[in-house]
Structure formats: structure tokens, C-alpha cells
N, C-alpha and C. Protein backbone atom coordinates (compact mmCIF):
# COMPACT_ATOMS: atom_id res chain seq x y z
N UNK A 1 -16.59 48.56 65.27
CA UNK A 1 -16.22 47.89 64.04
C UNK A 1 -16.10 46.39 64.29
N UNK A 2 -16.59 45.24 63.31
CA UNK A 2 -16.82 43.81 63.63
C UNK A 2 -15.35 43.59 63.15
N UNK A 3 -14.95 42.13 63.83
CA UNK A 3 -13.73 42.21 63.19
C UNK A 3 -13.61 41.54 61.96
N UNK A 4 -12.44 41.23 61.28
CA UNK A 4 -13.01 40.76 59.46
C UNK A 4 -13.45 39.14 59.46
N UNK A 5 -13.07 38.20 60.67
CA UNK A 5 -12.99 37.24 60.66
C UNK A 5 -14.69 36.78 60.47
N UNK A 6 -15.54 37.24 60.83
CA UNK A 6 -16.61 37.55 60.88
C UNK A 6 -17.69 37.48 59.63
N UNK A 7 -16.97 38.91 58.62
CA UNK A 7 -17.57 39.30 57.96
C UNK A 7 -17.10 38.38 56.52
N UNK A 8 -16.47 37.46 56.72
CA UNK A 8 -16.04 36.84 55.34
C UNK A 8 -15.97 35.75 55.72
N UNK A 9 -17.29 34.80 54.91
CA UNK A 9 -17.28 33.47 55.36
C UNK A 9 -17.24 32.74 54.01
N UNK A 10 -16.89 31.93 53.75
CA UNK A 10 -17.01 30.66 52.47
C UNK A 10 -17.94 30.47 51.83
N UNK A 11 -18.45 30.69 50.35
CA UNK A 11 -19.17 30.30 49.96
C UNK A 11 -19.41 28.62 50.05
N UNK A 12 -20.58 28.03 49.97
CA UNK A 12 -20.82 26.46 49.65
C UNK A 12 -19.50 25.65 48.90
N UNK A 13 -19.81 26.42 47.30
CA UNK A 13 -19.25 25.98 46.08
C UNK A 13 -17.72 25.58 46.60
N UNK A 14 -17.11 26.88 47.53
CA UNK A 14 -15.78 26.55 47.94
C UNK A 14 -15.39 25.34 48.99
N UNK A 15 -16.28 24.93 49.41
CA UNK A 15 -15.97 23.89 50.64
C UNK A 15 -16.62 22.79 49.98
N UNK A 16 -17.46 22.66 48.83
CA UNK A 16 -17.51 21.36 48.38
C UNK A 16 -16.57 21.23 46.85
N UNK A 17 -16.38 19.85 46.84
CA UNK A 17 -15.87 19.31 45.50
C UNK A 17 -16.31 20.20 44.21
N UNK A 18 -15.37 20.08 43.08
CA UNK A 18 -16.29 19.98 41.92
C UNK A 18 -17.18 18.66 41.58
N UNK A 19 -18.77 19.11 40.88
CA UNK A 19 -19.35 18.32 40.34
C UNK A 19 -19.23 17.71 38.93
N UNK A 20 -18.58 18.56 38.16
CA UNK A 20 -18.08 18.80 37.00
C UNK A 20 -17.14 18.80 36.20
N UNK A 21 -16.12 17.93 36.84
CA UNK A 21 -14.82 17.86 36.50
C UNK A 21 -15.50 16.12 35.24
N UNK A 22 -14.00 16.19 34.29
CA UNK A 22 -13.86 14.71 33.51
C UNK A 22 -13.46 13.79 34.05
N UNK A 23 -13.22 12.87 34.69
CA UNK A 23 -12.19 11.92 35.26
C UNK A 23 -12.02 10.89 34.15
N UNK A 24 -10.51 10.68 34.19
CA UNK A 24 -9.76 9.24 33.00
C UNK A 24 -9.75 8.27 33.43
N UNK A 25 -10.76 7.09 33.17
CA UNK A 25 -10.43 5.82 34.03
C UNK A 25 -9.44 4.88 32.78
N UNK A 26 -8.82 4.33 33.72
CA UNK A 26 -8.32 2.79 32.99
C UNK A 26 -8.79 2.04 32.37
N UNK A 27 -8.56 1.72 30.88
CA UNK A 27 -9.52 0.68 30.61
C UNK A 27 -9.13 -0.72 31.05
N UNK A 28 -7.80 -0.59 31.85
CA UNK A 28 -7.52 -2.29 32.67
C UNK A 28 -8.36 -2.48 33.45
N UNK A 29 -8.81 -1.83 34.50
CA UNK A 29 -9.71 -1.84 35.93
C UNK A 29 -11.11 -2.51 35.29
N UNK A 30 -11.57 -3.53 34.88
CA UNK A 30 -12.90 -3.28 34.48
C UNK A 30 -14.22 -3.39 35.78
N UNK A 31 -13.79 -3.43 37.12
CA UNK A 31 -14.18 -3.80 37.83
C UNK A 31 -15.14 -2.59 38.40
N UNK A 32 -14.93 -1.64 38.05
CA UNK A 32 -15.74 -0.34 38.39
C UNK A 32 -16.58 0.37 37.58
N UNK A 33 -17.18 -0.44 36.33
CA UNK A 33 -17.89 -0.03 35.38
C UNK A 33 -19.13 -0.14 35.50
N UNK A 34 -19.86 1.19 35.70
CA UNK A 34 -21.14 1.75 36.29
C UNK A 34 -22.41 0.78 35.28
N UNK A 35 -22.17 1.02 33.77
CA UNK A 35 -23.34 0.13 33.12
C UNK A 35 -23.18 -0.93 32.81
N UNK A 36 -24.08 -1.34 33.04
CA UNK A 36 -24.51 -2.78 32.48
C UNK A 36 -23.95 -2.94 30.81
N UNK A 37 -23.67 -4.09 30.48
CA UNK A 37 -22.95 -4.49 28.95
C UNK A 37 -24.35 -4.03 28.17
N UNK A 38 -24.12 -3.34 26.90
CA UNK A 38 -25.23 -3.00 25.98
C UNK A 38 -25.43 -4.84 25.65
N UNK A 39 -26.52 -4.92 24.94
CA UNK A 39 -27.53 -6.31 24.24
C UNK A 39 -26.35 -6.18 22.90
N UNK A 40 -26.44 -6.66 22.04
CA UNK A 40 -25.75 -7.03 21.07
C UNK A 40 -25.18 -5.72 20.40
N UNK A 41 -24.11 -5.49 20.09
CA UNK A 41 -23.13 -4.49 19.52
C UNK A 41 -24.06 -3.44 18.46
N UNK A 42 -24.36 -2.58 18.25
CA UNK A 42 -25.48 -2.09 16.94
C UNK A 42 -24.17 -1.43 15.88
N UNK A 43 -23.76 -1.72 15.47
CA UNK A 43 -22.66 -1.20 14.44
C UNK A 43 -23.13 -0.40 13.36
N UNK A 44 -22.75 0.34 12.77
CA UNK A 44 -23.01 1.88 11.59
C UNK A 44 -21.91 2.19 11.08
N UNK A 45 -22.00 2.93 10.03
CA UNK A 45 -21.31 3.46 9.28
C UNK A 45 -20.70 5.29 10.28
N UNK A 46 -19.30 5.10 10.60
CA UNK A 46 -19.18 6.85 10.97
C UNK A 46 -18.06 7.43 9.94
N UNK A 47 -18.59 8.23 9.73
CA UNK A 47 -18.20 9.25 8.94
C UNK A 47 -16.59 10.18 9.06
N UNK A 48 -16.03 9.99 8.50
CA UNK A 48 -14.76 10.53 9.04
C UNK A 48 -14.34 11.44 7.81
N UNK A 49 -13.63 12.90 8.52
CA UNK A 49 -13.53 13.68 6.93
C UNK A 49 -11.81 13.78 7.53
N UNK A 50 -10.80 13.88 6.75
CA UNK A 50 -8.98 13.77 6.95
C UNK A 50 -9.33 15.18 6.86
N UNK A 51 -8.07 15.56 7.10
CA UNK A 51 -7.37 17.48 6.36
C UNK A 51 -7.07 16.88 5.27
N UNK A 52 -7.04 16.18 5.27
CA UNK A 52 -6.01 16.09 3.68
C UNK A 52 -7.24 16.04 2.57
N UNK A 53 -8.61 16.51 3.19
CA UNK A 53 -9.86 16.26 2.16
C UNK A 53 -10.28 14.92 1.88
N UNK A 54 -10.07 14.06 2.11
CA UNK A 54 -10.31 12.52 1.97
C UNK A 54 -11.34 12.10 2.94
N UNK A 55 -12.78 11.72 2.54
CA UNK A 55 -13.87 11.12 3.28
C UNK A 55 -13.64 9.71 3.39
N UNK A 56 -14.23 9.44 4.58
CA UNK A 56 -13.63 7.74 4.80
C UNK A 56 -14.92 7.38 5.78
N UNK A 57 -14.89 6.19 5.72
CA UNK A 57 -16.22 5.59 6.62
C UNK A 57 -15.66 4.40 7.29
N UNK A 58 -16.06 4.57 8.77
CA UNK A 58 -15.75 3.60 9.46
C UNK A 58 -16.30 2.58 10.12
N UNK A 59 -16.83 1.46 9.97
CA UNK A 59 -17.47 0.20 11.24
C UNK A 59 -17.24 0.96 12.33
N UNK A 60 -18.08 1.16 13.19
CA UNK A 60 -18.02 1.40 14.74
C UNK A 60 -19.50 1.09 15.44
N UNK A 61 -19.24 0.87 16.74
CA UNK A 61 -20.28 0.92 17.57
C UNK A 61 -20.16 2.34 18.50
N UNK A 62 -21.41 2.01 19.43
CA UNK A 62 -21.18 3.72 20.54
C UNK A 62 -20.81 2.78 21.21
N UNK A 63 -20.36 1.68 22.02
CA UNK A 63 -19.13 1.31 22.93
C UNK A 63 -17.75 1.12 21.96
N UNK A 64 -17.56 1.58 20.80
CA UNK A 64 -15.69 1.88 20.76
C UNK A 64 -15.61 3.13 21.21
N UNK A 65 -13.91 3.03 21.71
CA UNK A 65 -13.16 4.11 22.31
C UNK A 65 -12.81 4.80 20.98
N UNK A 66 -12.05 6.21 21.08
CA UNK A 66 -11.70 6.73 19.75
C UNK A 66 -10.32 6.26 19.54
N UNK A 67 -9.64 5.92 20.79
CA UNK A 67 -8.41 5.12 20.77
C UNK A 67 -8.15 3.30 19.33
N UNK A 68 -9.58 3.06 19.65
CA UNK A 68 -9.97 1.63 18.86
C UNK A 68 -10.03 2.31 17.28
N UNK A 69 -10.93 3.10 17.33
CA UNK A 69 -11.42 3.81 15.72
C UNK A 69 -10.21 4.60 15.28
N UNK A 70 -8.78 4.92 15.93
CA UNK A 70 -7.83 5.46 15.85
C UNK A 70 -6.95 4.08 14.72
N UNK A 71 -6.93 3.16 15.65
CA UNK A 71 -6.39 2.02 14.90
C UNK A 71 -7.01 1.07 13.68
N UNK A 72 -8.19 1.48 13.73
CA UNK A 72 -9.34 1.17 12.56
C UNK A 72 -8.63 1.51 11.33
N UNK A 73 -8.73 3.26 12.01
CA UNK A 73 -8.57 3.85 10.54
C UNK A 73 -6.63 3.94 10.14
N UNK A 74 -6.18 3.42 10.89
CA UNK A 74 -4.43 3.13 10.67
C UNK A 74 -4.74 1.82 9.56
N UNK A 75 -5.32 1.16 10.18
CA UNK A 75 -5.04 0.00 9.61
C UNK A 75 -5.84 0.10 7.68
N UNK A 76 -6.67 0.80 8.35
CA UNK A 76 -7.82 0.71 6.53
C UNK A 76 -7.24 2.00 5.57
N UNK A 77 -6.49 3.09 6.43
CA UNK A 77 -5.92 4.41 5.57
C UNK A 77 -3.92 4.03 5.90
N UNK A 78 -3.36 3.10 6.49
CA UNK A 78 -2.21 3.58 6.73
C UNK A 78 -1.84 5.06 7.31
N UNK A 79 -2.70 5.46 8.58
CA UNK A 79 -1.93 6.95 8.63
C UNK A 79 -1.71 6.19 10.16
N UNK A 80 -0.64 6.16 10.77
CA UNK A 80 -0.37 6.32 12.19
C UNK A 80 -0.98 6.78 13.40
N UNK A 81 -1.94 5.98 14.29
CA UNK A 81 -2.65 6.27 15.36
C UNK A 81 -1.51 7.63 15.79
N UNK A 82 -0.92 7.61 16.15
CA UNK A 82 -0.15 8.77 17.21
C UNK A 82 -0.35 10.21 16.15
N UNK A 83 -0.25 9.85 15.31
CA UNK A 83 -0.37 11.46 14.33
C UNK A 83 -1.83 11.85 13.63
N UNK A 84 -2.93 11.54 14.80
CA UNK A 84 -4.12 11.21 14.25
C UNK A 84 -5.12 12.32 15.44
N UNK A 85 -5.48 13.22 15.22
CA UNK A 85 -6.22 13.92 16.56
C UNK A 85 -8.06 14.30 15.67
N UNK A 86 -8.66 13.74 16.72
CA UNK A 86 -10.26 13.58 16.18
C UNK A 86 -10.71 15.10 16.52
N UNK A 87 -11.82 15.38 16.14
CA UNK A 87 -12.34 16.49 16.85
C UNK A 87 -13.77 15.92 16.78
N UNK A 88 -14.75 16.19 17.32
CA UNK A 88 -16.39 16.67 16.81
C UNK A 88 -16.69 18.09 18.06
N UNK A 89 -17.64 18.63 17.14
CA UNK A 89 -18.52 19.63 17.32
C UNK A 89 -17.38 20.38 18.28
N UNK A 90 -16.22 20.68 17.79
CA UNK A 90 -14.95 21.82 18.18
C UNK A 90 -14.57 21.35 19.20
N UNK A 91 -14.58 19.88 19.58
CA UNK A 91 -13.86 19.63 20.91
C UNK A 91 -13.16 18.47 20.42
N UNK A 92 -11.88 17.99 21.08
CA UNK A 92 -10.86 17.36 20.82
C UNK A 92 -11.28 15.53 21.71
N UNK A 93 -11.05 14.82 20.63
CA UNK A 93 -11.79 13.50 21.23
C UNK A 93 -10.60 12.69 21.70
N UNK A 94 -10.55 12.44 22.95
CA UNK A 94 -9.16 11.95 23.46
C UNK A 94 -8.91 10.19 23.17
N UNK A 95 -8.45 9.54 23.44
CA UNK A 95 -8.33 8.08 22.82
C UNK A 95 -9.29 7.20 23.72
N UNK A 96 -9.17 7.75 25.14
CA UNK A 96 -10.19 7.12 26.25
C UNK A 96 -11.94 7.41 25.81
N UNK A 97 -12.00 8.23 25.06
CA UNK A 97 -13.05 8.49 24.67
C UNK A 97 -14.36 7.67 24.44
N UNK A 98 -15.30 7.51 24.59
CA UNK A 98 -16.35 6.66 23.92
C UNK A 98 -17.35 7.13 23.32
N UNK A 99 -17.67 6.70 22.18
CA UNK A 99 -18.91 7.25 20.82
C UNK A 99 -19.84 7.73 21.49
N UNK A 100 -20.75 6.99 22.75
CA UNK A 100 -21.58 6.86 23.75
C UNK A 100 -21.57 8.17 24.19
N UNK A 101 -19.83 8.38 24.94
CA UNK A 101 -20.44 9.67 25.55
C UNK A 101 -20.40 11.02 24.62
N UNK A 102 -20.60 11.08 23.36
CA UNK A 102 -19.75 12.68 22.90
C UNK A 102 -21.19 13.11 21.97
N UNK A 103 -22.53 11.85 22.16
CA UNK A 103 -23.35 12.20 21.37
C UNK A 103 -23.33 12.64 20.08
N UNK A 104 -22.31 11.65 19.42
CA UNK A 104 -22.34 11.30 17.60
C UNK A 104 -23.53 10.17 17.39
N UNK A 105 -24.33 10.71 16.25
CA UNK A 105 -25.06 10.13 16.10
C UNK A 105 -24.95 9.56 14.26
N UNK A 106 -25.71 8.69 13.58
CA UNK A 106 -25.32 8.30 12.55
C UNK A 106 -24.66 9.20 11.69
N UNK A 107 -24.78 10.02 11.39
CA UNK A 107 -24.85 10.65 9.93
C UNK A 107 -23.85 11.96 10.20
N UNK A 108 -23.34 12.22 11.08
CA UNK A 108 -22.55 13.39 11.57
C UNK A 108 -21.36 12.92 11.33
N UNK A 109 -20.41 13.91 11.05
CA UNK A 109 -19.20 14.03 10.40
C UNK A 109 -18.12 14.07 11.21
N UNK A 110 -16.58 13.22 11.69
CA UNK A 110 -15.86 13.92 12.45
C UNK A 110 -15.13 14.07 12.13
N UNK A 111 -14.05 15.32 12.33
CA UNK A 111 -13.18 15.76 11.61
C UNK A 111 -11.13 15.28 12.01
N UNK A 112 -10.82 14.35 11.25
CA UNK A 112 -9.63 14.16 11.95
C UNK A 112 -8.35 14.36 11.20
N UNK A 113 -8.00 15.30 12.17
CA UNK A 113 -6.28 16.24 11.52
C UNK A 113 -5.48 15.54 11.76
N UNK A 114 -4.60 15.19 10.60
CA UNK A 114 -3.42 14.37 9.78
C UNK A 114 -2.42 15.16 10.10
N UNK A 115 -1.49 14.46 10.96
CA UNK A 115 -0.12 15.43 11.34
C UNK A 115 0.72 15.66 9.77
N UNK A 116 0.70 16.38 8.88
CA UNK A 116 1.71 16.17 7.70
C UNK A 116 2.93 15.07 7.51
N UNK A 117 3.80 15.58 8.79
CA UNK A 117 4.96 14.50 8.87
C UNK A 117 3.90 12.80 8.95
N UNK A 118 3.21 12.76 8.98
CA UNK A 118 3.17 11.05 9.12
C UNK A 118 2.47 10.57 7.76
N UNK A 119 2.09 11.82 6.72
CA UNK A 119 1.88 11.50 4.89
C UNK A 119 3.08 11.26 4.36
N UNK A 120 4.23 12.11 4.60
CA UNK A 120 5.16 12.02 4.32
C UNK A 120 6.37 10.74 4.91
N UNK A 121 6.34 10.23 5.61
CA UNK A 121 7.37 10.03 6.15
C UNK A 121 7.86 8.31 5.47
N UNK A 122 6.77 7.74 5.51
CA UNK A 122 6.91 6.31 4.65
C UNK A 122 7.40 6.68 3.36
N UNK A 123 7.02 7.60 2.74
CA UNK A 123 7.02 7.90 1.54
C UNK A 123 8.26 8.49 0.77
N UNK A 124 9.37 9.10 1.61
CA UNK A 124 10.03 10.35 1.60
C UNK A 124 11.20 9.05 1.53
N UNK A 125 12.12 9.34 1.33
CA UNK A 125 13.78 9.15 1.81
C UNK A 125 14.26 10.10 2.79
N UNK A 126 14.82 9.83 3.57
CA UNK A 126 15.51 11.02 4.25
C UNK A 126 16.13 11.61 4.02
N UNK A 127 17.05 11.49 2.44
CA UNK A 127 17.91 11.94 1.79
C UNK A 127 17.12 13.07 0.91
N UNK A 128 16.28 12.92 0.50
CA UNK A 128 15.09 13.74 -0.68
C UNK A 128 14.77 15.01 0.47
N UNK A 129 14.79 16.04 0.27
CA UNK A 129 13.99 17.24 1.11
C UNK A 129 12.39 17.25 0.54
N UNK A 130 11.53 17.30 1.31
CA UNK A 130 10.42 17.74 1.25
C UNK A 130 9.77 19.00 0.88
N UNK A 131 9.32 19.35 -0.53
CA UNK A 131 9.07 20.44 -1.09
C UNK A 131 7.67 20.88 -0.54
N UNK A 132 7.53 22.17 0.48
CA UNK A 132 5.77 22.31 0.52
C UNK A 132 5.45 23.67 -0.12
């Protein structure tokens, strides 16, 4: 009989890295940024649909972050970057995000869920209860 040390060796996959992982860089560091600056900004119309049913259109380029288009749309809808979560094509678009990488292209729709409390909260007294 061989002994087990033998008969059970490591696959590849296990002794190397993942290839496939996300990594979060800083947007302070700019010193490690793989591409070259795009030629002049190409700006479009993107498409943004609320929960609350409200279509909205935003100025953007594919170098903004969704973090930037977060504060876009604070500033042009009043809803609060922090109570603001993007999605496209069923995945959740984090603020580090860039247009570039998530392959939105003109005319595609993204869908961004409105925390309730932040419709309400300018609006409300704290004294008034909130009827839903």
C-alpha cells in the first residue's frame, strides 16, 4: 500500500493566485493608472429609471465613476448620494465604479433604487408619522 502522502498532490489552480478576483483601487493614488487619458471627454445622454417610476437623464462620460453620477443625480433630483444604489444588467454598481468598465452603452437603461426614508425625510416633520 503507497502511503497517502503520495497519492494526493495539489492541483495548479490551488498553488496559484486567483486570476479573477475585482480589486478597489483609490481614486487618490493616480500614479498606477494602467491607460492612457481618453482624447477629449465624448459625453451622452444615460438613462436612469428611480423605483419611484421617474425617468431621468444624465450628462455622463465612460470615464465617470458611478460615485460622480451618484452626485449628478443628488444634485439635479435632490435624492441623497448615500440612499442611492445603481444596478445594470442585475449587478450592483459600486461608487468606484466606471461607465467604461460595466459595458453601458448609449441607450440602455439603469436602474436606481431610492431608499424610501430619503423621499421622505426632508419632507416629513418628525412629529407627523408617515402613512404607507
Amino acid at each position: 500500500m503507497e502511503p497517502v502522502s503520495h497519492c494526493h498532490t495539489l492541483p495548479v489552480y490551488c498553488l496559484a493566485p486567483p486570476v479573477n478576483l475585482i480589486s478597489e483601487r483609490s481614486d487618490e493614488d493616480p500614479s498606477d493608472s494602467p491607460e492612457p487619458p481618453v482624447a477629449p471627454k465624448k459625453e451622452f445622454q444615460l438613462k436612469v429609471r428611480l423605483s419611484t417610476g421617474k425617468d431621468l437623464r444624465l450628462s455622463a462620460s465612460m470615464a465617470d465613476t458611478i460615485g460622480q453620477l451618484k452626485k449628478q443625480l443628488q444634485a439635479q433630483d435632490d435624492i441623497d448620494a448615500a440612499h442611492q444604489r445603481w444596478f445594470f444588467s442585475g449587478k450592483l454598481l459600486t461608487d468606484k465604479t466606471r461607465l467604461q468598465d460595466t459595458k453601458i452603452q448609449k441607450d440602455f437603461v439603469i436602474q436606481v433604487i431610492v431608499n424610501p426614508q430619503a423621499l421622505q425625510a426632508p419632507k416629513l416633520s418628525p412629529s407627523s408619522p408617515a402613512s404607507e
